[in-house]
Protein backbone atom coordinates (compact mmCIF):
# COMPACT_ATOMS: atom_id res chain seq x y z
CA UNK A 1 -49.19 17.18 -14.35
CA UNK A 2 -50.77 19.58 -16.84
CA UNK A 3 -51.39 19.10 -20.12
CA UNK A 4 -48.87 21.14 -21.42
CA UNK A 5 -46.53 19.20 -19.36
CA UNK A 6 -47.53 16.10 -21.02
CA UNK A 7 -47.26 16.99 -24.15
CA UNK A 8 -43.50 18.19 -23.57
CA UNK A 9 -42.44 15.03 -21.65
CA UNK A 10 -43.47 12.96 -24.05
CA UNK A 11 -41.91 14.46 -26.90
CA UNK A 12 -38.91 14.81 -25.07
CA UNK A 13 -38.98 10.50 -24.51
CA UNK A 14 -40.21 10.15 -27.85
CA UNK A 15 -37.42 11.76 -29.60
CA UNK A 16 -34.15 10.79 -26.98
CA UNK A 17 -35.88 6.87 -28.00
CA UNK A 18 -35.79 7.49 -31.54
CA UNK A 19 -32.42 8.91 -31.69
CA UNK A 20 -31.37 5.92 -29.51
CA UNK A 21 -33.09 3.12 -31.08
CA UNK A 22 -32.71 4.40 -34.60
CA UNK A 23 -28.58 5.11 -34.25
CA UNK A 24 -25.42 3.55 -32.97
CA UNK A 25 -25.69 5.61 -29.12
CA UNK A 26 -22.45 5.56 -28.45
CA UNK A 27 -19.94 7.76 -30.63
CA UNK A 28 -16.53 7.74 -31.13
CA UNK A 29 -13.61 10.14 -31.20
CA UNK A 30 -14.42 13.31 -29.24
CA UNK A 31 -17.69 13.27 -29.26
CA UNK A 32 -17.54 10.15 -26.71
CA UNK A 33 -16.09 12.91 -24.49
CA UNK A 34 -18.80 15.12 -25.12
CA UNK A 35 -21.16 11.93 -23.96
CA UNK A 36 -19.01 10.97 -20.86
CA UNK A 37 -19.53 14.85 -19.73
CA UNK A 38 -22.85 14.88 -20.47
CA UNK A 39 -23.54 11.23 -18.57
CA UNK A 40 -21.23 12.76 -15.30
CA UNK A 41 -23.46 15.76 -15.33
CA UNK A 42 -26.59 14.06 -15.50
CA UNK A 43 -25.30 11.73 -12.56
CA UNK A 44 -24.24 14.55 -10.79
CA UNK A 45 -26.98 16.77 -10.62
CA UNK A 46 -29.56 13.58 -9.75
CA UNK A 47 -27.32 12.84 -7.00
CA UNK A 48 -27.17 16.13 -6.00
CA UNK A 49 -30.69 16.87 -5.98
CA UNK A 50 -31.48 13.52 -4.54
CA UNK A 51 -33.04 10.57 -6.40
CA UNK A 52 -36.24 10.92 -4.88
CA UNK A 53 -36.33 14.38 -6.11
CA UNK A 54 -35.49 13.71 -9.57
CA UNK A 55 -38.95 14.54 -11.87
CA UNK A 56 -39.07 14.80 -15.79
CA UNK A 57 -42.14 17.09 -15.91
CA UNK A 58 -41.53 20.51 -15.57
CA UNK A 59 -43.42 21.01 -12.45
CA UNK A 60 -41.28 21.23 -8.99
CA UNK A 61 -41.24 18.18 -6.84
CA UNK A 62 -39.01 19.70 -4.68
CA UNK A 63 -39.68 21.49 -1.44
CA UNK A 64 -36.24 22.91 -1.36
CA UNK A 65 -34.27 25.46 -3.64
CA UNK A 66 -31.13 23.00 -4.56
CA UNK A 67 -28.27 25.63 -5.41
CA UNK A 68 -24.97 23.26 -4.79
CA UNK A 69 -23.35 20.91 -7.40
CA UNK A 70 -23.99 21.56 -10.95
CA UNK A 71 -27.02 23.40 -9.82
CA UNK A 72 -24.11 26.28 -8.53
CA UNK A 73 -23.22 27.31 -12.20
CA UNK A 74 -26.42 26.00 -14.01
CA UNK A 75 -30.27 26.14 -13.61
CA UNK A 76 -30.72 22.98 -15.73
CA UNK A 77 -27.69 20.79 -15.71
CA UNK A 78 -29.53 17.86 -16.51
CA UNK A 79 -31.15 19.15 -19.74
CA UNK A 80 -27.71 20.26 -20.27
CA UNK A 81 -26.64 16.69 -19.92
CA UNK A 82 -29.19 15.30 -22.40
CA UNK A 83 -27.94 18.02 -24.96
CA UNK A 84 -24.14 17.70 -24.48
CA UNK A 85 -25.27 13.51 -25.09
CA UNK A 86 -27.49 13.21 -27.78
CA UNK A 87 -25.41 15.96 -30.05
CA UNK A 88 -22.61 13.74 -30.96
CA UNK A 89 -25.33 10.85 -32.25
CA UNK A 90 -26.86 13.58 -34.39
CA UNK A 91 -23.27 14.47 -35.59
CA UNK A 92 -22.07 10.74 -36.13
CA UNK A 93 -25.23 10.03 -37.83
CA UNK A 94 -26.18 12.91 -39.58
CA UNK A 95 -29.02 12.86 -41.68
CA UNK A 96 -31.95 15.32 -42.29
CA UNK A 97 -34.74 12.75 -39.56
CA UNK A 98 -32.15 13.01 -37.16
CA UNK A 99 -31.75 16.63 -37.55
CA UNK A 100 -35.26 17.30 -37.08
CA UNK A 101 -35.79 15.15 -34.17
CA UNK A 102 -33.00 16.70 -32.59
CA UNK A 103 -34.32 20.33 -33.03
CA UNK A 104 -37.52 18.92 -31.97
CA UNK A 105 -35.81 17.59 -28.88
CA UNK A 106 -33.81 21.03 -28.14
CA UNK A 107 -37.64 22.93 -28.53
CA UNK A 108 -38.92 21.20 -26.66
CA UNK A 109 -36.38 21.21 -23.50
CA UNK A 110 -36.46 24.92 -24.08
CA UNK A 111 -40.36 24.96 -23.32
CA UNK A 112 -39.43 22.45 -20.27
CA UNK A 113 -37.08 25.00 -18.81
CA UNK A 114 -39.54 28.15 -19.16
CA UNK A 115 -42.09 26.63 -17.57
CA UNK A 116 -39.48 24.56 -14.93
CA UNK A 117 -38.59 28.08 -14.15
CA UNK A 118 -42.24 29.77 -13.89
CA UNK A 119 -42.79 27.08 -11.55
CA UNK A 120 -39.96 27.91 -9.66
CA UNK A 121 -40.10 31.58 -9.27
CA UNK A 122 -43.71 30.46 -8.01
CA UNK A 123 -42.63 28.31 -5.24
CA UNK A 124 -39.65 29.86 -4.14
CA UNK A 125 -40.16 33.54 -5.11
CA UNK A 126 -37.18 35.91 -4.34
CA UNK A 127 -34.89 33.43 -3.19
CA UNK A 128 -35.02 31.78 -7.00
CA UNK A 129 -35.26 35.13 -8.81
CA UNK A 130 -31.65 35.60 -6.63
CA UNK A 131 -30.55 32.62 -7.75
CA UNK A 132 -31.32 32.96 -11.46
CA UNK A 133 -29.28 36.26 -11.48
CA UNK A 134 -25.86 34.17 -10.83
CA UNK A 135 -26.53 31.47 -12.29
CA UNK A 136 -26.85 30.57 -15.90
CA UNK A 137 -29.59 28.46 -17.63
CA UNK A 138 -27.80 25.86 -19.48
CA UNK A 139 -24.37 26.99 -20.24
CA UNK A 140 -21.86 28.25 -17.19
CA UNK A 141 -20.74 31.42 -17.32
CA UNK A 142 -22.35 32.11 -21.30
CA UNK A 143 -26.29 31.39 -21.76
C-alpha cells in the first residue's frame, strides 16, 4: 500500500472512530432510515464482491471487474454506505468538531475513490472505462 494510501485509510478510521466514540451512533427518526440503508448497502456490496475481496485501501484486490449488485448503479456503494451512515450522527449531533470531521471524512473518501478508480482503469482498462460511462460514482442515476 502506498503512502498516499495510508495516509487516506487512516484518516478515513480515524474520523468514522471519532464520530462513533464521541456521539450516540445510532439516530432516531428518519435518519435511522438513512443508517439502515446505508448498513444494507454496505452489506450488500461486501457480499457481492465477496468477503475475501473486500479491501479499505484504494488499491484493487480484485482480479475481476464486479459490475452486479450495488456495483450495477454505483462505482462505490460502500463509500456510499459510510456517507448515507455517518450523516445522520453529524445531523443529531451537530456541532462545529463534528462538522469538520465529517468534511474531513467526505475529502477524504473523495481522494479514495479517484485513486480507487485510477487503479481501476489500470487493471481493467476499457472494460472499466465502459463501465464508468453507465454507472454513477456514488449516487444512482445523479453524481
Amino acid at each position: 500500500m502506498s503512502k498516499k494510501s495510508v495516509i487516506l485509510v487512516c484518516l478515513q478510521i480515524i474520523s468514522m472512530i471519532y464520530l462513533v466514540i464521541t456521539n450516540n451512533p445510532i439516530v432516531n427518526g428518519v435518519g435511522s432510515i438513512f443508517q439502515a440503508l446505508g448498513a444494507m448497502v454496505g452489506i450488500w456490496g461486501i457480499l457481492t464482491i465477496k468477503i475475501g475481496n473486500f479491501n479499505i485501501q484504494p488499491e484493487v484486490k480484485s482480479n475481476s471487474l464486479i459490475t452486479t449488485g450495488p456495483y450495477k448503479w454505483i462505482r462505490n456503494p460502500m463509500y456510499l454506505a459510510v456517507i448515507l451512515f455517518f450523516l445522520p450522527i453529524i445531523i443529531q449531533n451537530l456541532n462545529w468538531l463534528n462538522t469538520i470531521v465529517f468534511v474531513v471524512l467526505l475529502v477524504t473518501l473523495f481522494f479514495k475513490v479517484i485513486r480507487e478508480e485510477e487503479f481501476l482503469e489500470e487493471r481493467f482498462g476499457n472494460a472499466y472505462r465502459e463501465y464508468k460511462k453507465r454507472t454513477k460514482r456514488l449516487i444512482p442515476y445523479i453524481f
